[in-house]
Protein backbone atom coordinates (compact mmCIF):
# COMPACT_ATOMS: atom_id res chain seq x y z
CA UNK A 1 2.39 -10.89 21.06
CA UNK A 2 2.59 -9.53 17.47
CA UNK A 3 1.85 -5.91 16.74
CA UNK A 4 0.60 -5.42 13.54
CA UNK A 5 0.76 -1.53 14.15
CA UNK A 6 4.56 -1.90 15.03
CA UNK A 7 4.98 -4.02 11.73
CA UNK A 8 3.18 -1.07 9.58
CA UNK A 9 4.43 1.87 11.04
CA UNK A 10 8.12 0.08 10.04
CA UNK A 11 7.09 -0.17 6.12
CA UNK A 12 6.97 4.08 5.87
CA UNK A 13 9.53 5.79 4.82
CA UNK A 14 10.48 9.35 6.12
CA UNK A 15 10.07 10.77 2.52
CA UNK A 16 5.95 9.95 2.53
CA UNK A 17 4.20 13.09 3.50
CA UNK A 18 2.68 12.85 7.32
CA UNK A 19 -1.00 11.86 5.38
CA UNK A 20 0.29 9.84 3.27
CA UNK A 21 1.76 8.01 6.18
CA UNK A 22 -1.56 7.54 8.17
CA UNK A 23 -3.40 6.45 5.23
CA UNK A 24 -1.00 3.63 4.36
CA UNK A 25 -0.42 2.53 7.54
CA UNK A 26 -4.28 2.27 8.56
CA UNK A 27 -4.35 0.25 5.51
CA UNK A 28 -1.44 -2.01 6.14
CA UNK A 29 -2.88 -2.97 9.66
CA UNK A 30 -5.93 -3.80 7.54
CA UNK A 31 -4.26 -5.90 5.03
CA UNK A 32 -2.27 -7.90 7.51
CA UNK A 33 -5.51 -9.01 9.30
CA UNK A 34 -6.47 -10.65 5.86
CA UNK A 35 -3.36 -12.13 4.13
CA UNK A 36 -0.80 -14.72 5.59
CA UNK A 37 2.71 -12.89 7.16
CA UNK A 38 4.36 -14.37 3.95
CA UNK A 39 1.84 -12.77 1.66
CA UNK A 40 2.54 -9.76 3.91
CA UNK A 41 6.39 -9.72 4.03
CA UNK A 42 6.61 -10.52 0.05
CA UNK A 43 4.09 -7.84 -1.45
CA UNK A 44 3.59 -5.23 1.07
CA UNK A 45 6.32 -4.93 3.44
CA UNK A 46 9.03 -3.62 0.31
CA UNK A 47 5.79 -0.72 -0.71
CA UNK A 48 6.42 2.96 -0.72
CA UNK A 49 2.81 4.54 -1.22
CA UNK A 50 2.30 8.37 -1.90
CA UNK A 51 -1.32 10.09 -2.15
CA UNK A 52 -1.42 12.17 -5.51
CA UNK A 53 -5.17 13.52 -4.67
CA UNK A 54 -8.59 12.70 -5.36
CA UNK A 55 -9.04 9.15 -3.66
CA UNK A 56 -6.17 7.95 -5.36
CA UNK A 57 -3.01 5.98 -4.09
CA UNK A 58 -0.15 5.09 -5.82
CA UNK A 59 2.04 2.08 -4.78
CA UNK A 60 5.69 2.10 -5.89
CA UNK A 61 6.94 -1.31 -6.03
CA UNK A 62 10.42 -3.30 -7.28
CA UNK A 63 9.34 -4.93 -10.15
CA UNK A 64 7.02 -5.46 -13.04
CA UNK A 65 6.40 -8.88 -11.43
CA UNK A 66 5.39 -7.36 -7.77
CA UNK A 67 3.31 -4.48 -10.16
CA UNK A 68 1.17 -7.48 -11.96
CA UNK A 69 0.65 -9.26 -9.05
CA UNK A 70 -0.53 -6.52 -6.47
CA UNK A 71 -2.59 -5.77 -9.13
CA UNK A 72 -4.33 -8.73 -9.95
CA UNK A 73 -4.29 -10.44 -6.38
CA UNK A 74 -4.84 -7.55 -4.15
CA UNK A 75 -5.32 -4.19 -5.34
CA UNK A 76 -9.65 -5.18 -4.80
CA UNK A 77 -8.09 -5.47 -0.76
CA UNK A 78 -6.55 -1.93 -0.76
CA UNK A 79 -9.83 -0.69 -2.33
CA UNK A 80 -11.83 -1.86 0.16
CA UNK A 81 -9.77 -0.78 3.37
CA UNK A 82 -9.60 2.84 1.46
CA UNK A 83 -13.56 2.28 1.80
CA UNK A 84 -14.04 0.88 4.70
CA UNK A 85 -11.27 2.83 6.84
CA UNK A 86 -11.31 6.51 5.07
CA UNK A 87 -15.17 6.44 3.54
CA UNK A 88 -13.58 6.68 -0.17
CA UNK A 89 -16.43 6.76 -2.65
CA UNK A 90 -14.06 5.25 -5.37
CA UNK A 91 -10.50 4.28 -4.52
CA UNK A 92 -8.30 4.43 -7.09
CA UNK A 93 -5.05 2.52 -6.71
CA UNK A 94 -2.14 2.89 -8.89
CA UNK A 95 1.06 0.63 -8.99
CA UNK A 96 3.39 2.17 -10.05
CA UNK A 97 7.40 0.22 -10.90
CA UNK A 98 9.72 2.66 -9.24
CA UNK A 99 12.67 2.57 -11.30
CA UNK A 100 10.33 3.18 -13.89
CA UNK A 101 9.21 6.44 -12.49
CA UNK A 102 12.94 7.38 -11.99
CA UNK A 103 13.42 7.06 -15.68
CA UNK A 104 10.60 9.61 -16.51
């Protein structure tokens, strides 16, 4: 049978802050129950996510192209499971291109 908790817990990376680690993976468990395991595997599984404060996540991604995309296609998702699973008033969600952050 396929965990999804399993599949989650493997997209953190040691480097995310113990919260920041909860809150992600509650939210990936919550994604995978309402996107395909491509859809998964190709936008979410490659994430790092770090929580800068006030009911905001940031999502570091590859590319420009994964950036557009989780922001037009799904970032409405990870809103609502910051809603739904955490009782955010209004989630903010930030992707952010991570070797564009490097630069800074």
């Amino acid at each position: 049978m396929h965990n999804p908790m399993s599949d989650a817990s493997d997209n953190i990376t040691s480097s995310e802050a113990p919260e920041t680690r909860g809150v992600w993976a509650a939210v990936l468990v919550e994604i995978q129950t309402k996107v395909s395991p491509q859809q998964f595997e190709n936008w979410f599984r490659p994430v790092r996510a770090e929580l800068p404060g006030n009911e905001t996540l940031q999502l570091f991604v590859a590319t420009g192209f994964v950036r557009d995309g989780i922001q037009k296609n799904y970032a409405a998702l990870v809103r609502a499971a910051l809603k739904d699973l955490f009782g955010w008033k209004n989630p903010s969600v930030v992707v952010l291109v991570e070797s564009e952050e490097a630069a800074k």
